[in-house]
N, C-alpha and C. Protein backbone atom coordinates (compact mmCIF):
# COMPACT_ATOMS: atom_id res chain seq x y z
N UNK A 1 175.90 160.15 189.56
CA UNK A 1 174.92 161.21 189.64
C UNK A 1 173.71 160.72 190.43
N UNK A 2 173.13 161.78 191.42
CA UNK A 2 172.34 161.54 191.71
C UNK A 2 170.78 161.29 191.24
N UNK A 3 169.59 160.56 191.78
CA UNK A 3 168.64 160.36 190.93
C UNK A 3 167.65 161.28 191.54
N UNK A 4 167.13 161.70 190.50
CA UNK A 4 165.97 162.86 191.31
C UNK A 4 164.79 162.68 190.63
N UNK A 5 163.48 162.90 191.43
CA UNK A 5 161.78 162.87 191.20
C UNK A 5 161.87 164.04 190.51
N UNK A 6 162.14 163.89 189.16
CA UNK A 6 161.44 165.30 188.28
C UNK A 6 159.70 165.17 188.47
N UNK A 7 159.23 166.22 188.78
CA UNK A 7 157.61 165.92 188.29
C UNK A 7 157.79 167.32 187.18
N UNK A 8 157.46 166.59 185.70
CA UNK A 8 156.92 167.26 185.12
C UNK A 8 155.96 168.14 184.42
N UNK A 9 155.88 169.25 183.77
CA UNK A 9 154.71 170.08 183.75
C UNK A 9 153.39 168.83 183.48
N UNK A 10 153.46 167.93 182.53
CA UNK A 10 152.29 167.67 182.27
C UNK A 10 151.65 166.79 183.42
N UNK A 11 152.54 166.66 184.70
CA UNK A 11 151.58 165.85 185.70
C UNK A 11 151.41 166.91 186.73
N UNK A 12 151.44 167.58 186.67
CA UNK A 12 151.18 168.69 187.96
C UNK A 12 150.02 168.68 187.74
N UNK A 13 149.22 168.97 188.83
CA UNK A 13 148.10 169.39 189.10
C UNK A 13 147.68 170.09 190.46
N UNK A 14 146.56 170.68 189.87
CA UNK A 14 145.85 171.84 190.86
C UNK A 14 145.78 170.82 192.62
N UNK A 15 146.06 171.51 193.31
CA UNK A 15 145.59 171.01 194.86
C UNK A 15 146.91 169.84 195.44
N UNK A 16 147.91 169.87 194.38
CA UNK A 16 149.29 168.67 194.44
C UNK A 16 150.09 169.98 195.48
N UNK A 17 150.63 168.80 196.55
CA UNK A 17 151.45 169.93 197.36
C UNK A 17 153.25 169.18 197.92
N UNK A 18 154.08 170.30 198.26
CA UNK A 18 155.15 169.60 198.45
C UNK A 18 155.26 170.15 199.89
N UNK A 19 156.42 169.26 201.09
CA UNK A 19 156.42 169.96 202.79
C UNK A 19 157.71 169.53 202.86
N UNK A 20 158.13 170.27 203.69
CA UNK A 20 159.81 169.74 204.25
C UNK A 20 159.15 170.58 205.96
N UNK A 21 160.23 169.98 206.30
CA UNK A 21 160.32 170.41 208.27
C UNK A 21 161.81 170.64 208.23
N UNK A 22 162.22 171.78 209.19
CA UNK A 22 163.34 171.87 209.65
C UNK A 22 163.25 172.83 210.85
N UNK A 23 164.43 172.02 211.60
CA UNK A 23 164.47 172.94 212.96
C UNK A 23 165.73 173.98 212.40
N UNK A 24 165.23 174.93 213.29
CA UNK A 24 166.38 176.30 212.84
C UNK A 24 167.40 176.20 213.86
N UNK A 25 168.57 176.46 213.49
CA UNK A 25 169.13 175.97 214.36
C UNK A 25 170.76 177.21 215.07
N UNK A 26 171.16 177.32 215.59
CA UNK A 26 172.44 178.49 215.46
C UNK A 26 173.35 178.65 214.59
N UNK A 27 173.83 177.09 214.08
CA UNK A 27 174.30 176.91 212.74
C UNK A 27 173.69 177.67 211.50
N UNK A 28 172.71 177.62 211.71
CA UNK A 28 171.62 177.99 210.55
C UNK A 28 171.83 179.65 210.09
N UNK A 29 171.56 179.81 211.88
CA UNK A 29 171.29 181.48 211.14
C UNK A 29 172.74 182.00 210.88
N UNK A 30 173.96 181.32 211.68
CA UNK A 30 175.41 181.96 211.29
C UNK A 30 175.83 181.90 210.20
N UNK A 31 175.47 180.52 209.26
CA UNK A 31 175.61 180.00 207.95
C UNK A 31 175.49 180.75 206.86
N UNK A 32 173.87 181.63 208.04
CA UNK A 32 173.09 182.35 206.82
C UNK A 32 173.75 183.77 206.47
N UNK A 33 174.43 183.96 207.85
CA UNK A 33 175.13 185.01 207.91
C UNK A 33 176.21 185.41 207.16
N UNK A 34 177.05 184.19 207.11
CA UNK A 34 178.18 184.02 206.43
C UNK A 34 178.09 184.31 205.01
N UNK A 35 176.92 183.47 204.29
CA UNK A 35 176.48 183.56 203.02
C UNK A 35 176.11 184.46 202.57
N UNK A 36 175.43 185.27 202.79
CA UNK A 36 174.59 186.74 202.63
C UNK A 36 175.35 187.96 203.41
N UNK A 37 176.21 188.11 203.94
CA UNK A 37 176.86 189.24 204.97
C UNK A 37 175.55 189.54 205.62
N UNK A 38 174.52 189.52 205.61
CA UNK A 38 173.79 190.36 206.61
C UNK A 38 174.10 189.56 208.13
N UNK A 39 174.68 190.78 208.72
CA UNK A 39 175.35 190.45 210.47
C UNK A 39 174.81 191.09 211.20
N UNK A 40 173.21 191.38 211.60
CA UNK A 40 172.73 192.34 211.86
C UNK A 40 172.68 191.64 213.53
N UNK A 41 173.23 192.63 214.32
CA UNK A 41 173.31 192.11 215.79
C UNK A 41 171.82 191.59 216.47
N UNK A 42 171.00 191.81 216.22
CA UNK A 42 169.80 191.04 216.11
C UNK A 42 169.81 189.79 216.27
N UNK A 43 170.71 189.20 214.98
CA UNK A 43 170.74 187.64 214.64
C UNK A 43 171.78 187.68 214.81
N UNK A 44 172.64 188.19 215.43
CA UNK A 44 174.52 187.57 215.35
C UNK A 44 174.62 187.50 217.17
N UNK A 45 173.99 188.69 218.05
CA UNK A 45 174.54 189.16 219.10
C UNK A 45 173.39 188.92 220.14
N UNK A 46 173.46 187.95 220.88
CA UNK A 46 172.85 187.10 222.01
C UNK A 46 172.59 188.56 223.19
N UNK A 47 173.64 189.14 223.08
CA UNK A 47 173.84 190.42 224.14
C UNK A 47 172.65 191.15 223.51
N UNK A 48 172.74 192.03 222.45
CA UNK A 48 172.00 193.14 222.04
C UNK A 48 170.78 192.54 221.77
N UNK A 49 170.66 191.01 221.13
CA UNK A 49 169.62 190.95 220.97
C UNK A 49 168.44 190.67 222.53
N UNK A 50 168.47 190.72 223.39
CA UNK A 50 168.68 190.13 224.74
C UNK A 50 167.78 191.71 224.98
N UNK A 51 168.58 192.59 224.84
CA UNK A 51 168.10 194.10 225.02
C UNK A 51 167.07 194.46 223.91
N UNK A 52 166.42 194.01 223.04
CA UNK A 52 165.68 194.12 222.11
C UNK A 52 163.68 193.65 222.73
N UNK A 53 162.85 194.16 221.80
CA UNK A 53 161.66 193.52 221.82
C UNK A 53 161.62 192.04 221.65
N UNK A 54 162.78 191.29 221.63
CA UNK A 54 162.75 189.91 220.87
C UNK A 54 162.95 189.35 222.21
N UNK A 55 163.70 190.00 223.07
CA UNK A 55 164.44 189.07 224.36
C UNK A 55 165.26 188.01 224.05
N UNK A 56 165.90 187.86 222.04
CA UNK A 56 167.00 187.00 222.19
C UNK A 56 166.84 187.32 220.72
N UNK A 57 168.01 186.28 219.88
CA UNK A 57 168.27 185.96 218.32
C UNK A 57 167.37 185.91 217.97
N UNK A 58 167.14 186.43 216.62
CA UNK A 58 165.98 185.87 216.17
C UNK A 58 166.56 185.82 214.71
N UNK A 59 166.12 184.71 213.86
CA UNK A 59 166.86 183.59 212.65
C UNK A 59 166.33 185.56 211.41
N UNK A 60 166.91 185.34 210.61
CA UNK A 60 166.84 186.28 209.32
C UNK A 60 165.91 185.96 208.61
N UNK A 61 164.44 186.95 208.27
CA UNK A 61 163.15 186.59 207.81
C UNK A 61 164.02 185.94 206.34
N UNK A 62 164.84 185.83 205.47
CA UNK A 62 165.07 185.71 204.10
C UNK A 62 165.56 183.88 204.56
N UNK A 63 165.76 183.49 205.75
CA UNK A 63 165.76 182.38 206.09
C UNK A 63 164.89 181.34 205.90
N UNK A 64 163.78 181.88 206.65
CA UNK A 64 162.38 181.07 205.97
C UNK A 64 162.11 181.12 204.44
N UNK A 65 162.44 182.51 203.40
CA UNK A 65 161.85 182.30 202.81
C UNK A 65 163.29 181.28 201.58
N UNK A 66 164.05 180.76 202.20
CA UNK A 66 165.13 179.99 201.75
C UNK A 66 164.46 178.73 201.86
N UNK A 67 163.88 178.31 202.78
CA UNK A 67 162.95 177.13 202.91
C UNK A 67 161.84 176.89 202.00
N UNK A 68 161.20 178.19 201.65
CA UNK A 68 160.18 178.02 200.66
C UNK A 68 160.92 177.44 199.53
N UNK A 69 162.34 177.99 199.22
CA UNK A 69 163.01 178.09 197.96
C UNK A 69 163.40 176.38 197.84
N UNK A 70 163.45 175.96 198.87
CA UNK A 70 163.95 174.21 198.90
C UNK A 70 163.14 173.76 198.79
N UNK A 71 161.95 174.30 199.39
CA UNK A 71 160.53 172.82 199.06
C UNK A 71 160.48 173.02 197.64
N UNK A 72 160.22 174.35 196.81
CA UNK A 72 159.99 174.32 195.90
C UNK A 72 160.66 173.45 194.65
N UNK A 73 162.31 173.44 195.12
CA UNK A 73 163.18 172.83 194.02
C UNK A 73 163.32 171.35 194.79
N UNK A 74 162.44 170.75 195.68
CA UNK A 74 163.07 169.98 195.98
C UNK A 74 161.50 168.93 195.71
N UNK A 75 160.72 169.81 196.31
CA UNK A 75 159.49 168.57 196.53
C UNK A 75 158.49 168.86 195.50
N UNK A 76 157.95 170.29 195.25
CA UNK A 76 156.81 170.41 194.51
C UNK A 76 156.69 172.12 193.72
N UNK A 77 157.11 172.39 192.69
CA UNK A 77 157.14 171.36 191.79
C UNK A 77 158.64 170.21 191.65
N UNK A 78 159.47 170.94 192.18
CA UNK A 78 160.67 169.72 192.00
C UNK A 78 161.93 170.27 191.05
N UNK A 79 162.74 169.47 191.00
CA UNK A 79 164.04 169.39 190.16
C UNK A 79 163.62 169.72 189.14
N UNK A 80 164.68 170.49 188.87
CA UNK A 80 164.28 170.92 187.10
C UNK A 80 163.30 172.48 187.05
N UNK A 81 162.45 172.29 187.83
CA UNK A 81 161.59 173.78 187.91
C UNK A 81 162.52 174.95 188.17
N UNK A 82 162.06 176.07 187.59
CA UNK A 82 162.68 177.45 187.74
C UNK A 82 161.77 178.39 188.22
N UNK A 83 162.49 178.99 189.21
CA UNK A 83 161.82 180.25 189.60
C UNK A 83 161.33 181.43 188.77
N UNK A 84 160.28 182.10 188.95
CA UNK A 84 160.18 183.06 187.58
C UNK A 84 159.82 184.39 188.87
N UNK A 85 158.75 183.76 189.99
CA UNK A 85 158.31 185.52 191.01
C UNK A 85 157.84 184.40 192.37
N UNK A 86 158.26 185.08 193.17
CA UNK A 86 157.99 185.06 195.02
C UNK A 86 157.47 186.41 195.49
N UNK A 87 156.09 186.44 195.93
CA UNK A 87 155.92 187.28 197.34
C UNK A 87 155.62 187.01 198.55
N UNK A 88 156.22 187.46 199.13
CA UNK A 88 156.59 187.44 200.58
C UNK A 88 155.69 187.90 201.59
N UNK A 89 155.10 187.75 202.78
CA UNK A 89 154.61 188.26 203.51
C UNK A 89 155.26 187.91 204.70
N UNK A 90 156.17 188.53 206.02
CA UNK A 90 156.54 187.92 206.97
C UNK A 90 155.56 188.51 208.45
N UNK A 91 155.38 187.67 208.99
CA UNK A 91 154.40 187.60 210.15
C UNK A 91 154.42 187.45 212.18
N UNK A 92 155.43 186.98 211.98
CA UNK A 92 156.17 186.48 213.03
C UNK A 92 157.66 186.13 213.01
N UNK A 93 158.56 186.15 213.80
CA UNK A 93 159.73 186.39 213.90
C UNK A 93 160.20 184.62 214.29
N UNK A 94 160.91 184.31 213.62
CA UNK A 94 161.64 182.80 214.20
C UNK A 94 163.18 182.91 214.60
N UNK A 95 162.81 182.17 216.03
CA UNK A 95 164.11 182.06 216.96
C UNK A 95 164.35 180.61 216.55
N UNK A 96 165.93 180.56 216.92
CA UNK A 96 166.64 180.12 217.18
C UNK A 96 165.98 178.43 218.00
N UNK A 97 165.83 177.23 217.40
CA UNK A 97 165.13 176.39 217.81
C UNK A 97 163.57 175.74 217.15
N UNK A 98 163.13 176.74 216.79
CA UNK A 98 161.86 176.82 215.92
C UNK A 98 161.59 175.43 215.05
N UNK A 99 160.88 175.14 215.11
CA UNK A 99 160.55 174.15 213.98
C UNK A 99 159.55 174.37 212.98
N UNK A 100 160.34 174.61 211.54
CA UNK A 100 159.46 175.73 210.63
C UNK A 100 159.02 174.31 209.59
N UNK A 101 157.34 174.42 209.32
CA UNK A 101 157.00 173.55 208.45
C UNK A 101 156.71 174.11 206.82
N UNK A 102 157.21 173.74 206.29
CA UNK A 102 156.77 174.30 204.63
C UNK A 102 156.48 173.71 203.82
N UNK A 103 154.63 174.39 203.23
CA UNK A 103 154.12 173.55 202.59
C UNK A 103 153.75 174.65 201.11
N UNK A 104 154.14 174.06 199.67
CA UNK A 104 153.72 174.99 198.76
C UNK A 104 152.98 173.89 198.19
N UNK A 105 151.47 174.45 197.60
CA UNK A 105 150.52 174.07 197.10
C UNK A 105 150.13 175.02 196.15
N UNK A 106 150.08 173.82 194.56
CA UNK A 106 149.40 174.40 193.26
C UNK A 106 148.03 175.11 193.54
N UNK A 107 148.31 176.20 192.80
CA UNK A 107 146.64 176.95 193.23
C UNK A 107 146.13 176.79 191.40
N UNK A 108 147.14 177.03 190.75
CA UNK A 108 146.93 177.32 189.17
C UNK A 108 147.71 177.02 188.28
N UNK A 109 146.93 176.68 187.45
CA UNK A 109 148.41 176.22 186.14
C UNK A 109 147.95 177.10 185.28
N UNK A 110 148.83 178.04 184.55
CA UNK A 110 148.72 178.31 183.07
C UNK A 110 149.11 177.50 181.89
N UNK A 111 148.43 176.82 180.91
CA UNK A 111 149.51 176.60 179.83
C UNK A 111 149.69 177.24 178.76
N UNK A 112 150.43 177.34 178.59
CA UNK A 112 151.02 178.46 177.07
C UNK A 112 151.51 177.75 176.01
N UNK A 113 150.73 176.83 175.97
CA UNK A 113 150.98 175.77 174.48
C UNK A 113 151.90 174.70 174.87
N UNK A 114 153.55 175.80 174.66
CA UNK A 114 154.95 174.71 174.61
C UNK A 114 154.94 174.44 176.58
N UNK A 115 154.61 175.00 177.30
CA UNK A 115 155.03 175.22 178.83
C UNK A 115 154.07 175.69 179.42
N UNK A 116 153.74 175.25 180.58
CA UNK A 116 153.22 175.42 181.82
C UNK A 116 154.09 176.66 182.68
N UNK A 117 153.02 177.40 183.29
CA UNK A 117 153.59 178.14 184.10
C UNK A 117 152.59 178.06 185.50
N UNK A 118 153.58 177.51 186.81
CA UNK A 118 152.32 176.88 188.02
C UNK A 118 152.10 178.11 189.09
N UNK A 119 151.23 178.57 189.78
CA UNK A 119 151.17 179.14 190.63
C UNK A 119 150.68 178.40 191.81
N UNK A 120 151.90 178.92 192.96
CA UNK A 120 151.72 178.17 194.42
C UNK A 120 151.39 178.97 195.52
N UNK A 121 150.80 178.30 196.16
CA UNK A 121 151.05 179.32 197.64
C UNK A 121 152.05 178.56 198.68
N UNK A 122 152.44 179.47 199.44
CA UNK A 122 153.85 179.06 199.84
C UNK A 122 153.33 180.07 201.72
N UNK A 123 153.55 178.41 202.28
CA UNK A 123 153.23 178.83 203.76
C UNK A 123 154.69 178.51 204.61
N UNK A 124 154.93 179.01 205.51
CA UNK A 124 155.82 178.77 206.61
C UNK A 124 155.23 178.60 207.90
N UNK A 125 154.80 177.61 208.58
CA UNK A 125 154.36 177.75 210.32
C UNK A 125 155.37 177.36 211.30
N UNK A 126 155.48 177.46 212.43
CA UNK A 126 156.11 177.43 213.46
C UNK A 126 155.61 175.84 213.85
N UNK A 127 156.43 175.28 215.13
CA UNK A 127 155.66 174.33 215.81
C UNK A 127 154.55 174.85 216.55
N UNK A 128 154.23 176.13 216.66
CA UNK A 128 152.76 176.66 217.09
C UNK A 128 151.48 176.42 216.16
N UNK A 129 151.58 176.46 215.23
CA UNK A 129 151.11 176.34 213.95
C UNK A 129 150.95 178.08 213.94
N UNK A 130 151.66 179.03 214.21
CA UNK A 130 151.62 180.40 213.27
C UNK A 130 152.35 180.56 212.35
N UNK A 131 151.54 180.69 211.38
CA UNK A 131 152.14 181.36 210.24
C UNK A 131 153.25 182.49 210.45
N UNK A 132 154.71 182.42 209.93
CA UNK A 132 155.64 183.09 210.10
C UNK A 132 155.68 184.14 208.71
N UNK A 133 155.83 183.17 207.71
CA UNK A 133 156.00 183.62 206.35
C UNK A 133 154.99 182.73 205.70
N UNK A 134 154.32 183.59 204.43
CA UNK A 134 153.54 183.42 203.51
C UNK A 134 153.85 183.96 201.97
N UNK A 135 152.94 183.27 200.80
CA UNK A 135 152.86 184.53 199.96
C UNK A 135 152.67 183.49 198.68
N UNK A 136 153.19 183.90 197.72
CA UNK A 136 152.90 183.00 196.25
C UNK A 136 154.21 182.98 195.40
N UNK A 137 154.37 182.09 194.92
CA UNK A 137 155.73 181.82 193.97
C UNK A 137 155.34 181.49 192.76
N UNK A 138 155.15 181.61 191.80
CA UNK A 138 155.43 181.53 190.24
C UNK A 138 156.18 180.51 189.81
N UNK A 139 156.04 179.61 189.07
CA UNK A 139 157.18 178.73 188.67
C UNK A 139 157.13 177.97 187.42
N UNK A 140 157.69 177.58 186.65
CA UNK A 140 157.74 176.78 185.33
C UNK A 140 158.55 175.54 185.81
N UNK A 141 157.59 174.71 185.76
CA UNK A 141 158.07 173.21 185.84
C UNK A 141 158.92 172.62 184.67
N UNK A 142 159.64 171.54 185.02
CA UNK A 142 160.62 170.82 184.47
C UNK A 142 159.40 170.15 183.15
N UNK A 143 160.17 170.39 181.69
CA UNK A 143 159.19 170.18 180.79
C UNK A 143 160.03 169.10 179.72
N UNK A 144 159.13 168.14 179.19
CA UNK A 144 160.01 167.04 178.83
C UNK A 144 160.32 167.54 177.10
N UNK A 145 159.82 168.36 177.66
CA UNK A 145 160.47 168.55 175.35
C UNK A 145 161.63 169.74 175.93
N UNK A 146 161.71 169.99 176.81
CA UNK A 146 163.29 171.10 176.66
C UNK A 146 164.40 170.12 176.40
């Protein structure tokens, strides 16, 4: 088994942040395609999309916010945390190549006695630095008395 950085509720803290980088890639968005059926010629069809306001592919906004979903279980708060609410804001469109940075940062902790419940904000930028996707995620960290 693998070994994983639980950070648990009682070390989180306000202003603690987690980032991953990934380039998007054609694999990516077909993958995404595959997984989700959405085949929307947009993101599948080089031709139609070509004839579009985009002038080419452009990756599936639920893509980025799949990235939010990995920093979150991966870097901050981490393994073990559960999703409870995500909102979304999308801003800009990511092609094919993009290099999307994602950073979620504690804004708030609730505690409710037995459990923590953390609130993040959850950014997506481009290698431009524009913001693509934004918004806030909700989460209950990995807690050592469960």
């Amino acid at each position: 088994m693998d070994d994983y950085k639980v950070m648990y509720d009682d070390e989180i803290k306000v202003g603690m942040t987690g980032e991953l980088t990934k380039r998007v890639t054609d694999d990516d968005v077909d993958s995404f395609a595959k997984v989700t059926g959405d085949c929307n010629p947009i993101h599948m069809d080089n031709d139609f999309a070509k004839q579009s306001n985009y002038l080419g592919r452009v990756a599936h906004g639920m893509l980025s916010a799949g990235l939010i979903s990995a920093c979150l279980g991966n870097k901050m708060p981490g393994p073990g945390a559960v999703y409870i609410n995500q909102d979304l804001n999308f801003h800009k469109s990511v092609f094919i190549g993009d290099v999307l940075i994602v950073t979620c940062k504690v804004i708030n902790i609730k505690d409710n006695g037995d459990s923590k419940i953390v609130t993040l904000d959850t950014k997506v930028t481009n290698q431009d630095g524009d913001i693509v996707t934004d918004g806030h995620a909700i989460m209950k960290p990995a807690n050592r008395n469960e």
